[in-house]
C-alpha atoms as a PDB file:
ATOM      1  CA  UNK A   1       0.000   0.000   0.000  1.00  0.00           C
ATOM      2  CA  UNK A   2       3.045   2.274   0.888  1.00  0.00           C
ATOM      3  CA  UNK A   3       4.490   1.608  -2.529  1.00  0.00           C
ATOM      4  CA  UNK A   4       1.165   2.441  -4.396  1.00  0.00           C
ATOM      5  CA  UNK A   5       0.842   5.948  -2.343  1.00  0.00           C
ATOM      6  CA  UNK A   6       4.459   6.651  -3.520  1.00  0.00           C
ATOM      7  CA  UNK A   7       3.948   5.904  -6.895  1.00  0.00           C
ATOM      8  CA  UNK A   8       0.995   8.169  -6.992  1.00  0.00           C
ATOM      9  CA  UNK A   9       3.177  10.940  -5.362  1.00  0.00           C
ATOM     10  CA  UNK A  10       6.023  10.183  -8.151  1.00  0.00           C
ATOM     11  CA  UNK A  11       2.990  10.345 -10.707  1.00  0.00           C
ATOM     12  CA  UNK A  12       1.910  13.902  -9.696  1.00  0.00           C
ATOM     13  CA  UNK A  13       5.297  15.172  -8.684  1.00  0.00           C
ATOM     14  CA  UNK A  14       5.693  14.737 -13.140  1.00  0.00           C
ATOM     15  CA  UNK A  15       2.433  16.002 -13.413  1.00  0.00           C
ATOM     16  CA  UNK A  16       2.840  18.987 -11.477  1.00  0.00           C
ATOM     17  CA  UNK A  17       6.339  19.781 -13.240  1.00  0.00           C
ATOM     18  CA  UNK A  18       5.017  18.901 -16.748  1.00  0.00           C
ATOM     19  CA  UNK A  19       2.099  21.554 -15.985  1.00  0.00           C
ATOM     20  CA  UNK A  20       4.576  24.157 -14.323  1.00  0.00           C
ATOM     21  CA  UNK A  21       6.803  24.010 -18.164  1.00  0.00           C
ATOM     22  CA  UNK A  22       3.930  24.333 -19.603  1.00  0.00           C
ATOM     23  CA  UNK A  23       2.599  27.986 -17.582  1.00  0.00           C
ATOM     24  CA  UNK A  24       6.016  29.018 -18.048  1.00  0.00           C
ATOM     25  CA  UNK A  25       5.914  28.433 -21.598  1.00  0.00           C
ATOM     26  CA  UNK A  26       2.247  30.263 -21.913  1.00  0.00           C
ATOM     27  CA  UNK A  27       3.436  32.820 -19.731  1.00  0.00           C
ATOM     28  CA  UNK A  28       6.647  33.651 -21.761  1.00  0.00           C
ATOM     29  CA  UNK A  29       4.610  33.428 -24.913  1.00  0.00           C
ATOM     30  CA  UNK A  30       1.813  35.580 -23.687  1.00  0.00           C
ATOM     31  CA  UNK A  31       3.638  38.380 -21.919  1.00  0.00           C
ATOM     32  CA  UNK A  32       3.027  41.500 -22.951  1.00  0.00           C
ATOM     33  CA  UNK A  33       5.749  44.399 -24.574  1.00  0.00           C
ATOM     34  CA  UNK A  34       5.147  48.101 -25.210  1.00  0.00           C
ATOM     35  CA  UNK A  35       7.447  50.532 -26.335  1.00  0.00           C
ATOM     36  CA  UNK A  36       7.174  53.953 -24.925  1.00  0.00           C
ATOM     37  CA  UNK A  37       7.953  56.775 -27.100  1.00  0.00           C
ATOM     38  CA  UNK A  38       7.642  60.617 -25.576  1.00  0.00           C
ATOM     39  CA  UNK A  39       7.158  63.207 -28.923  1.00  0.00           C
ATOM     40  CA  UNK A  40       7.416  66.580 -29.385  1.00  0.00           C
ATOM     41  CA  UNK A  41       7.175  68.331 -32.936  1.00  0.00           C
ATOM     42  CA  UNK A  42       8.386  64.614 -34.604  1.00  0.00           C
ATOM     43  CA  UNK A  43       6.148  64.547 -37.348  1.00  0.00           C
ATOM     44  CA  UNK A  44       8.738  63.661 -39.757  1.00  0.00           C
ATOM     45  CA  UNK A  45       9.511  60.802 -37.719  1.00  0.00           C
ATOM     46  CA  UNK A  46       6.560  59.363 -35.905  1.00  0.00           C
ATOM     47  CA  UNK A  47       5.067  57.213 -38.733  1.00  0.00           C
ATOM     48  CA  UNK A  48       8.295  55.429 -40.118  1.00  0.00           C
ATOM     49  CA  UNK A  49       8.865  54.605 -36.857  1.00  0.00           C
ATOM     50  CA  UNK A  50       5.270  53.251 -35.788  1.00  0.00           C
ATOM     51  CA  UNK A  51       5.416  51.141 -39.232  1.00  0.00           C
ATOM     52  CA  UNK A  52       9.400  49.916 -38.381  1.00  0.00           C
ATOM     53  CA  UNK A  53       8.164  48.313 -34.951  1.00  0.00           C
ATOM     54  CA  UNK A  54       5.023  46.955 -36.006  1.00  0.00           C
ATOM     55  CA  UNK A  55       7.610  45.702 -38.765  1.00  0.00           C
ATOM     56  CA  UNK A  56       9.346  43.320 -36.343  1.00  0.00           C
ATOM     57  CA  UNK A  57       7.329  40.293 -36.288  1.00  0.00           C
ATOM     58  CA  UNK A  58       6.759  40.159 -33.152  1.00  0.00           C
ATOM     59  CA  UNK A  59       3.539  41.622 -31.065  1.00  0.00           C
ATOM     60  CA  UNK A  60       4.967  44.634 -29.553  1.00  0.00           C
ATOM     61  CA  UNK A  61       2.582  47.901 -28.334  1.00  0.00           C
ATOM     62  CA  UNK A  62       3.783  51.892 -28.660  1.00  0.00           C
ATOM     63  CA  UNK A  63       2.774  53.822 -26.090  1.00  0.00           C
ATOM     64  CA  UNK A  64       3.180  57.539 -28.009  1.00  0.00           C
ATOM     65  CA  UNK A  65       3.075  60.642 -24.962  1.00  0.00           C
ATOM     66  CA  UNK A  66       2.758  63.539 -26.775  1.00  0.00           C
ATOM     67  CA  UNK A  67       2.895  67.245 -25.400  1.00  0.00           C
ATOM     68  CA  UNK A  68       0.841  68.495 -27.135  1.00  0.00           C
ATOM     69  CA  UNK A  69       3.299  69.021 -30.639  1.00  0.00           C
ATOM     70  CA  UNK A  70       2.457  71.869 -32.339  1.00  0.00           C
ATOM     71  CA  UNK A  71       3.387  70.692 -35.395  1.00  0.00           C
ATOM     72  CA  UNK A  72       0.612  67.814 -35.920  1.00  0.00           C
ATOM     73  CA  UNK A  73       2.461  65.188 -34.093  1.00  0.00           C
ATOM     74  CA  UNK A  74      -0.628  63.592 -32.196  1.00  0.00           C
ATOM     75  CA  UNK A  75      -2.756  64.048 -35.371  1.00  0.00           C
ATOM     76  CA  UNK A  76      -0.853  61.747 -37.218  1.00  0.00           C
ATOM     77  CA  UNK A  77      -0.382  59.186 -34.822  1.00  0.00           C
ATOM     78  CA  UNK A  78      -4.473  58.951 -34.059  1.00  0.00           C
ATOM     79  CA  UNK A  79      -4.418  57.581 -37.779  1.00  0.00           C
ATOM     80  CA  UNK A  80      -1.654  55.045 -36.582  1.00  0.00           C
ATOM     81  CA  UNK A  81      -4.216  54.300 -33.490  1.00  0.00           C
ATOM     82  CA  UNK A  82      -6.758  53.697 -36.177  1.00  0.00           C
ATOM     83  CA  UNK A  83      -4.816  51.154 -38.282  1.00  0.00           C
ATOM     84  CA  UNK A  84      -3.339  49.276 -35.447  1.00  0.00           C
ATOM     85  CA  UNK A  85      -5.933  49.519 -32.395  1.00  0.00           C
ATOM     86  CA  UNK A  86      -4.618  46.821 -30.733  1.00  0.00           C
ATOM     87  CA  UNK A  87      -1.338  47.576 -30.229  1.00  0.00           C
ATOM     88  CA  UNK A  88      -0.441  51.518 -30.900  1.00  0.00           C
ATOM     89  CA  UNK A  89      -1.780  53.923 -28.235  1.00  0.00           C
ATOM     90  CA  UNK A  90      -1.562  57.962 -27.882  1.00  0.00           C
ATOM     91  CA  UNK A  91      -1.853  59.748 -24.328  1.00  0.00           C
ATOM     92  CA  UNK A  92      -1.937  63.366 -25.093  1.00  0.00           C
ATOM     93  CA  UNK A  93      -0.421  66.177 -22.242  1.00  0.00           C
ATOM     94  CA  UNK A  94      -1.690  69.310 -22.389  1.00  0.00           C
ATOM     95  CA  UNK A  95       1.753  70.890 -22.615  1.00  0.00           C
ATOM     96  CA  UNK A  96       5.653  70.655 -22.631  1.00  0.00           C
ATOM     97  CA  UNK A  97       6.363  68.635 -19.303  1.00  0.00           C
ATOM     98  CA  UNK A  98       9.961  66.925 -20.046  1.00  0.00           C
ATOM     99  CA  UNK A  99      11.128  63.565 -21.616  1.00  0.00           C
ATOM    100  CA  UNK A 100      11.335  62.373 -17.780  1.00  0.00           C
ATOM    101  CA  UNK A 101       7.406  63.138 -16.862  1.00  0.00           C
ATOM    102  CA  UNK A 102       6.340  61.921 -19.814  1.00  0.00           C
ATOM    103  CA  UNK A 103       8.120  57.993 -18.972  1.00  0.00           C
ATOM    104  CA  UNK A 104       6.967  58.318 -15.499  1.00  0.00           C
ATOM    105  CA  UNK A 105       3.314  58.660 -16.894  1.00  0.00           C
ATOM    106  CA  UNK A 106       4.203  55.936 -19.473  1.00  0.00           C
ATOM    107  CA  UNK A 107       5.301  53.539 -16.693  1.00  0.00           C
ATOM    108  CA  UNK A 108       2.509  54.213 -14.694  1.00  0.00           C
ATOM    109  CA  UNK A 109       0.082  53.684 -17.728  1.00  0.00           C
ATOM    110  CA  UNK A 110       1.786  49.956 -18.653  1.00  0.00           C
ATOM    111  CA  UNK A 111       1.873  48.775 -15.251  1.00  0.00           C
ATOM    112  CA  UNK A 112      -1.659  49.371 -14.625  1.00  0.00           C
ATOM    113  CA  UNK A 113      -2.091  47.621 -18.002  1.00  0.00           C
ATOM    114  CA  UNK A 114       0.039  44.342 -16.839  1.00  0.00           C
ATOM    115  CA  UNK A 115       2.795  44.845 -19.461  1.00  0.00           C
ATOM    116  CA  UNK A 116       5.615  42.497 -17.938  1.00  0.00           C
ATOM    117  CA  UNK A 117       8.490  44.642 -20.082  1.00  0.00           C
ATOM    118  CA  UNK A 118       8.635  47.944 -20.633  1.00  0.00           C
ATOM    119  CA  UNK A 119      10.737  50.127 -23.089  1.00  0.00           C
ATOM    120  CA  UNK A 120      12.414  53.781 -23.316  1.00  0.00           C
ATOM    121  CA  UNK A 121      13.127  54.641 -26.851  1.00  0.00           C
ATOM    122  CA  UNK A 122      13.149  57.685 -29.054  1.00  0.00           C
ATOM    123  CA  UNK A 123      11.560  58.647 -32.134  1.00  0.00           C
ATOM    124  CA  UNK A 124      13.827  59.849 -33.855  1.00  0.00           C
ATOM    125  CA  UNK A 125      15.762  56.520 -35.135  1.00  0.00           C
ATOM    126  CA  UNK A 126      18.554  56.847 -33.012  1.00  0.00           C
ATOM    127  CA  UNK A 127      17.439  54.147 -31.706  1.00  0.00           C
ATOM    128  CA  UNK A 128      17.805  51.789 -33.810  1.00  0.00           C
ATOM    129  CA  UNK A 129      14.322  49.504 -34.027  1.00  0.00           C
ATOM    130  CA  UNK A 130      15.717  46.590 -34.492  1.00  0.00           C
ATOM    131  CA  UNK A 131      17.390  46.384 -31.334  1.00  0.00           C
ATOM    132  CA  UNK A 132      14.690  45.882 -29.464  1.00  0.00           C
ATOM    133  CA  UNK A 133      14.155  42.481 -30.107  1.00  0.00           C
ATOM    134  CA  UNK A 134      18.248  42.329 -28.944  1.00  0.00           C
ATOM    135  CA  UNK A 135      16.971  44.362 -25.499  1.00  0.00           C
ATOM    136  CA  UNK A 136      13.916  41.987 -25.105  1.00  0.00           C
ATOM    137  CA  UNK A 137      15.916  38.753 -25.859  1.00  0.00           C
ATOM    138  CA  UNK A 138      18.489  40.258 -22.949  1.00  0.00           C
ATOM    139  CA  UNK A 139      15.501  40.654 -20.074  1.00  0.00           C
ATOM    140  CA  UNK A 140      13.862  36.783 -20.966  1.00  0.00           C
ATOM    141  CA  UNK A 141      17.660  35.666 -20.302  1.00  0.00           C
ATOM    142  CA  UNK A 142      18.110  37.484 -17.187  1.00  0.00           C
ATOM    143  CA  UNK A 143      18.691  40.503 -16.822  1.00  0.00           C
ATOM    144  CA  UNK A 144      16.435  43.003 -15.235  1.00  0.00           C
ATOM    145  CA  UNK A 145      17.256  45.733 -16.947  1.00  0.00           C
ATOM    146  CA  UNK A 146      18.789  45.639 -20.446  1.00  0.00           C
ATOM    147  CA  UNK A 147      20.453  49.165 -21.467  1.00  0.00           C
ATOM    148  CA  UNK A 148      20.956  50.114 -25.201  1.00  0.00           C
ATOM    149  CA  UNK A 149      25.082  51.269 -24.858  1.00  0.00           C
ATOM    150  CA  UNK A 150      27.158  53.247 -26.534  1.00  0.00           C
ATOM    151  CA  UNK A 151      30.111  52.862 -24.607  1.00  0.00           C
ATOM    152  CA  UNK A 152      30.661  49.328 -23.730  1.00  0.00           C
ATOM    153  CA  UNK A 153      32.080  46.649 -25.809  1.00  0.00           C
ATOM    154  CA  UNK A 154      30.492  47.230 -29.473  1.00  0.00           C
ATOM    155  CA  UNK A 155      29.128  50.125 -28.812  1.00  0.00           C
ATOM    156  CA  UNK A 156      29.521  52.993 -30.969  1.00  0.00           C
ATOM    157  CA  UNK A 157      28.318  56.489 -31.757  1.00  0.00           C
ATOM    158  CA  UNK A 158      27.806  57.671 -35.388  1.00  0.00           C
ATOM    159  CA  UNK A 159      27.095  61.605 -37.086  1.00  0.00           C
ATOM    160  CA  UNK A 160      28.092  63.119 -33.887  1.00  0.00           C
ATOM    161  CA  UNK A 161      31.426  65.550 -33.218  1.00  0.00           C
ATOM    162  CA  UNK A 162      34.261  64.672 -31.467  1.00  0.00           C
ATOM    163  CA  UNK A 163      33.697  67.248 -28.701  1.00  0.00           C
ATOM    164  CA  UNK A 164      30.192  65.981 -28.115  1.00  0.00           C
ATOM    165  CA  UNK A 165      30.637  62.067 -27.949  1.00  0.00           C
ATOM    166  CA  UNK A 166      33.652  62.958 -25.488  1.00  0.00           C
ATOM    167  CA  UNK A 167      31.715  65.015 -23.711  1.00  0.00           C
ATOM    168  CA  UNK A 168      28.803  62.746 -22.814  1.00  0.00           C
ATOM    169  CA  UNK A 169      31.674  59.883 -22.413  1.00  0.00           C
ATOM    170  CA  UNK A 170      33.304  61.804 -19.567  1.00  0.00           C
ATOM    171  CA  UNK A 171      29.462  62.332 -18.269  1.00  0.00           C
ATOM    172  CA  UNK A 172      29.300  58.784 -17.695  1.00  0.00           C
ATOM    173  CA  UNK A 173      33.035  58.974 -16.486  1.00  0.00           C
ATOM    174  CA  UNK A 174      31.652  61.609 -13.911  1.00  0.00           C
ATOM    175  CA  UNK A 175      28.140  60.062 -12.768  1.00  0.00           C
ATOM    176  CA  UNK A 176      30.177  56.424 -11.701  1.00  0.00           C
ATOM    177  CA  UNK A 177      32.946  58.174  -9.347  1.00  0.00           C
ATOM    178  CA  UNK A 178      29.948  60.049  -7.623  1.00  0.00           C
ATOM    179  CA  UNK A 179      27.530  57.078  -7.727  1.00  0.00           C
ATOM    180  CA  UNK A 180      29.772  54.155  -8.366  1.00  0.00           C
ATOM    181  CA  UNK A 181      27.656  52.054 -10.700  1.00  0.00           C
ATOM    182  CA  UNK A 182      29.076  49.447 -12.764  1.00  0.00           C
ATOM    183  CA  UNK A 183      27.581  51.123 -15.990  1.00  0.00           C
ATOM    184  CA  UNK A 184      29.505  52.717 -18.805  1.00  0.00           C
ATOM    185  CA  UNK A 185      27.054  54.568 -20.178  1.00  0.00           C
ATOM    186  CA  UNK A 186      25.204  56.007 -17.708  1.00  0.00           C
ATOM    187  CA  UNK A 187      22.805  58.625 -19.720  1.00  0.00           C
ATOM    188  CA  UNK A 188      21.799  56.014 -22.261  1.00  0.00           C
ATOM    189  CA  UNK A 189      17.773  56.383 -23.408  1.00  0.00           C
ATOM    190  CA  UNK A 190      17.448  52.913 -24.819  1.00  0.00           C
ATOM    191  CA  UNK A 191      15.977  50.320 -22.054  1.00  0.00           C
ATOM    192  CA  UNK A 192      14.100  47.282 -21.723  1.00  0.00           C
ATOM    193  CA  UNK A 193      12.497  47.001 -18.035  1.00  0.00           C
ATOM    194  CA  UNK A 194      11.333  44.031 -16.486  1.00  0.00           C
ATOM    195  CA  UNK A 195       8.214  44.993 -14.534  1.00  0.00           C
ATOM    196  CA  UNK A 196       8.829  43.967 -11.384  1.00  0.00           C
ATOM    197  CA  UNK A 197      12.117  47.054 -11.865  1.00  0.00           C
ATOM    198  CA  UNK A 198       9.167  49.717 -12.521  1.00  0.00           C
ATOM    199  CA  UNK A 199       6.689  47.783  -9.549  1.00  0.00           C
ATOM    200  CA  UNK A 200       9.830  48.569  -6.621  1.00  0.00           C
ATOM    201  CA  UNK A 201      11.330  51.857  -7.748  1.00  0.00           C
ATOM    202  CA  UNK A 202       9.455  55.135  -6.136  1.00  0.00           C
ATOM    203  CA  UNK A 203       8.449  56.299  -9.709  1.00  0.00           C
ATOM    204  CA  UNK A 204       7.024  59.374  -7.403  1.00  0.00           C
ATOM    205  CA  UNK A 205       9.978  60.685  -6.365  1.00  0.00           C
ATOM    206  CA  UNK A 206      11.922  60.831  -9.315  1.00  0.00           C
ATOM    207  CA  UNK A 207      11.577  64.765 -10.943  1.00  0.00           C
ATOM    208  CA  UNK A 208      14.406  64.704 -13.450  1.00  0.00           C
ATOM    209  CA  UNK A 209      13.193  65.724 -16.901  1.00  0.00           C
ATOM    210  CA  UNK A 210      16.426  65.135 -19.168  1.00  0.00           C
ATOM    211  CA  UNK A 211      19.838  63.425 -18.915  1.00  0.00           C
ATOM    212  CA  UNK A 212      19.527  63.187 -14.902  1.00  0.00           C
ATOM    213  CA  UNK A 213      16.207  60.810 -15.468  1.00  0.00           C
ATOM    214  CA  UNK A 214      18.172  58.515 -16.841  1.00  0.00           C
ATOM    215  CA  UNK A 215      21.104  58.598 -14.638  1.00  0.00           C
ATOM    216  CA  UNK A 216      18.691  58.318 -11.864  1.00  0.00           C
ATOM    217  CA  UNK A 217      15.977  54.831 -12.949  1.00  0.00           C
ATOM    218  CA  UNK A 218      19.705  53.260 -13.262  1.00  0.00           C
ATOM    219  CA  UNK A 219      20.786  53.839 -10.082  1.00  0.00           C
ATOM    220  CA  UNK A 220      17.422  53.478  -8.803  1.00  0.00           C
ATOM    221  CA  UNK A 221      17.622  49.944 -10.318  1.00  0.00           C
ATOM    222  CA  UNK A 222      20.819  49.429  -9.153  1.00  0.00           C
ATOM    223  CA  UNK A 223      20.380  50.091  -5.561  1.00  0.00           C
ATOM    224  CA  UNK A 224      17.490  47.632  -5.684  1.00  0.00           C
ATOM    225  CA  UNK A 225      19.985  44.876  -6.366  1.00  0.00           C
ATOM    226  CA  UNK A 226      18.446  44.724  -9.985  1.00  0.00           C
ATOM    227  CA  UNK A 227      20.641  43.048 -12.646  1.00  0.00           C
ATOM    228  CA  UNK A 228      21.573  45.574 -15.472  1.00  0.00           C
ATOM    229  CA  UNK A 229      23.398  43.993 -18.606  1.00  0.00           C
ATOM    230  CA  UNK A 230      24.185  46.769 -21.372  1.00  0.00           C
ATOM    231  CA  UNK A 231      23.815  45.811 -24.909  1.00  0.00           C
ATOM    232  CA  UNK A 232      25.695  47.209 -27.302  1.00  0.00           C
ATOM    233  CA  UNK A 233      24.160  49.658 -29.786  1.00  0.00           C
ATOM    234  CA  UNK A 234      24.850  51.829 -32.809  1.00  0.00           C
ATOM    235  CA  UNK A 235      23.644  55.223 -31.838  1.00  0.00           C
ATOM    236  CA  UNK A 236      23.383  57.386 -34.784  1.00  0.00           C
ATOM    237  CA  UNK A 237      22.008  61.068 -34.641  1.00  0.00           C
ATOM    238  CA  UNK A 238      18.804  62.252 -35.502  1.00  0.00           C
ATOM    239  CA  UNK A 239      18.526  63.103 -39.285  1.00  0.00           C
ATOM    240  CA  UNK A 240      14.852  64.972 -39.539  1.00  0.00           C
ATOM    241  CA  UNK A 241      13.259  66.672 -37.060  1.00  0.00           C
ATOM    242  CA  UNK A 242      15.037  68.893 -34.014  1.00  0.00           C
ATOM    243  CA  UNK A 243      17.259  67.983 -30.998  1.00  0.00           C
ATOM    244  CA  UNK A 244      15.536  68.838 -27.577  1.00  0.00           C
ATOM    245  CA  UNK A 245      18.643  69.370 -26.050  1.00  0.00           C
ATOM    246  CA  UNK A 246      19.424  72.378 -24.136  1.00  0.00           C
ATOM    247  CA  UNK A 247      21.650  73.586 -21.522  1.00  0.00           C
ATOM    248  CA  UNK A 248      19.322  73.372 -18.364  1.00  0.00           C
ATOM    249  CA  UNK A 249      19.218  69.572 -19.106  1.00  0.00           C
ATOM    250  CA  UNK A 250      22.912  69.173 -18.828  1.00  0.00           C
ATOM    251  CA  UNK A 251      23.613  71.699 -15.011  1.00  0.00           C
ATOM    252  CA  UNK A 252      20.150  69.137 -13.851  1.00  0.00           C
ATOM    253  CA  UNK A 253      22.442  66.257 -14.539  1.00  0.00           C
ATOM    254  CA  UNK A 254      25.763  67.539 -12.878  1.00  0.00           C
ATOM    255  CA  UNK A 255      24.143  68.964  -9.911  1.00  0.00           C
ATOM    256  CA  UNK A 256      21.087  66.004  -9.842  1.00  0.00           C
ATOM    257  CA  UNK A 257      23.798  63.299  -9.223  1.00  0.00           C
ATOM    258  CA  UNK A 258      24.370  64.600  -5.922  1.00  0.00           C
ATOM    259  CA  UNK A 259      21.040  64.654  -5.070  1.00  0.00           C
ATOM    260  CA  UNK A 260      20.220  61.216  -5.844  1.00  0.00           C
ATOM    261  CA  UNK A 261      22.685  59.643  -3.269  1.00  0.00           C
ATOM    262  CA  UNK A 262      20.124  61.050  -0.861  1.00  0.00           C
ATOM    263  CA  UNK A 263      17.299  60.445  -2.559  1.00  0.00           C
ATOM    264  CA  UNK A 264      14.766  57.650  -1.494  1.00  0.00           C
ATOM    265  CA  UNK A 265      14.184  55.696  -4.562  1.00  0.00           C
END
C-alpha cells in the first residue's frame, strides 16, 4: 500500500512539473511588450517609426506621450491608433512637461495595463528599431534591466562631433565616481524594463526631466539589487526633425547626481 501511495506521489510530482513548463511556456509566450515613445514636434519621424516596430514580427505595443506638438504630431499618430488599435496607443499632455514626466506617466500607464516589459526609446531613429528584439531577448535571459550602450564593448556612436561624444563619455566617467555604478554609459535612453524594476522603484519621487532621469531609474535599479546587462548599440544622430537638447538639461544632470545619493528611490 506504501508503494502504491508513492507511486501516486512520483505520478503527480511529473504532473505537477510537466504543468509548471507548460505555464512558463504560456506565460513567456503571452507576456506583454510596449514601447514607450515621448514626442514633441516629430512629425517627420513618428510614422516610419510606428510602421518599423510593427515591422518586427513580433507583437509589440507603442505607447506615443505627446505634449501636445504643435506641429501635428498627435494628429498623425491617431491615424496610426486607427490602423493598429490593438497595439499603438496615444496619451496626449496638455503641454511641454519633459522627456522624464512623460516615462513616469508611461510607466505608470503599462503597469496598470500588466505589461511584464517595458521600453524607453526615441523617435527619432537613433534608436535603432531593431534592437529591441536584442533588449527583449536580454531581459527573458536574465537581466532586469537591459540598457541600449554606446560605450561598452560594441558600442559605438555615429554623425556626432568629437567634442560631443567625449563630452557625454566623460558624463558617464563623472556620474560612476559620484555614484559608483558598474555602468559605462550612464545617460543612455534605450531600455528594456522588467516589470517587477518599474513595480519597486518610487516612480514618485523621481523629478528629473532630461539626462539626470536617466542617470537616476539606473541607479534606482541598481540600488534595488536589480541586474543591469548593457547591450551594445549603434547610436546614430537624428537626421529629420530637431534635438531637444538644451543647456538646463545638462547643469540638472551635474548637480542632480548629488542629489540622488540622498534620494529615497
Amino acid at each position: 500500500m506504501r508503494q502504491t501511495v508513492l507511486d501516486k506521489r512520483i505520478n503527480f510530482s511529473c504532473d505537477f512539473t510537466d504543468c509548471t513548463l507548460l505555464f512558463n511556456f504560456v506565460q513567456l509566450v503571452y507576456m506583454k511588450s510596449i514601447i514607450i515613445i515621448p514626442t514633441y514636434n516629430e512629425r517627420e519621424n513618428v510614422v516610419k517609426m510606428a510602421h518599423a516596430i510593427m515591422n518586427l514580427g513580433r507583437d509589440f505595443s507603442i505607447l506615443f506621450v505627446d505634449d501636445n506638438s504643435p506641429d501635428g504630431t498627435a494628429k498623425l499618430i491617431e491615424g496610426l491608433v486607427e490602423l493598429y488599435p490593438q497595439n499603438i496607443f496615444l496619451e496626449s499632455r496638455a503641454e511641454k512637461q519633459g522627456l522624464g514626466t512623460a516615462y513616469i506617466f508611461g510607466f505608470k500607464w503599462a503597469l496598470a495595463r500588466n505589461y511584464t516589459y517595458v521600453f524607453e526609446m526615441d523617435c527619432d531613429f537613433s534608436h535603432d528599431p531593431n534592437d529591441i528584439v536584442r533588449l527583449l531577448d536580454a531581459c527573458q535571459n536574465g537581466a532586469d534591466v537591459a540598457i541600449g550602450s554606446r560605450y561598452c564593448k560594441g558600442g559605438s556612436v555615429k554623425n556626432w562631433p568629437w567634442k560631443r561624444i567625449m563630452m557625454s563619455y566623460f558624463a558617464s566617467v563623472y556620474v560612476r565616481m559620484i555614484l559608483w555604478i558598474p555602468i559605462k554609459d550612464t545617460t543612455a535612453g534605450y531600455k528594456c524594463y522588467k516589470s517587477l524594476v518599474l513595480e519597486k522603484i518610487l516612480l514618485d519621487n523621481i523629478t528629473f526631466k532630461g539626462y539626470a532621469f536617466q542617470i537616476c531609474m539606473k541607479y534606482a535599479a541598481f540600488k534595488h539589487r536589480f541586474k543591469l546587462q548593457e547591450i551594445p548599440i549603434t547610436f546614430i544622430d537624428r537626421e529629420l526633425g530637431e534635438s531637444k537638447m538644451s543647456s538646463g538639461i545638462f547643469k540638472e544632470a551635474f548637480f542632480g547626481v548629488w542629489k540622488m545619493r540622498k534620494m529615497k528611490l
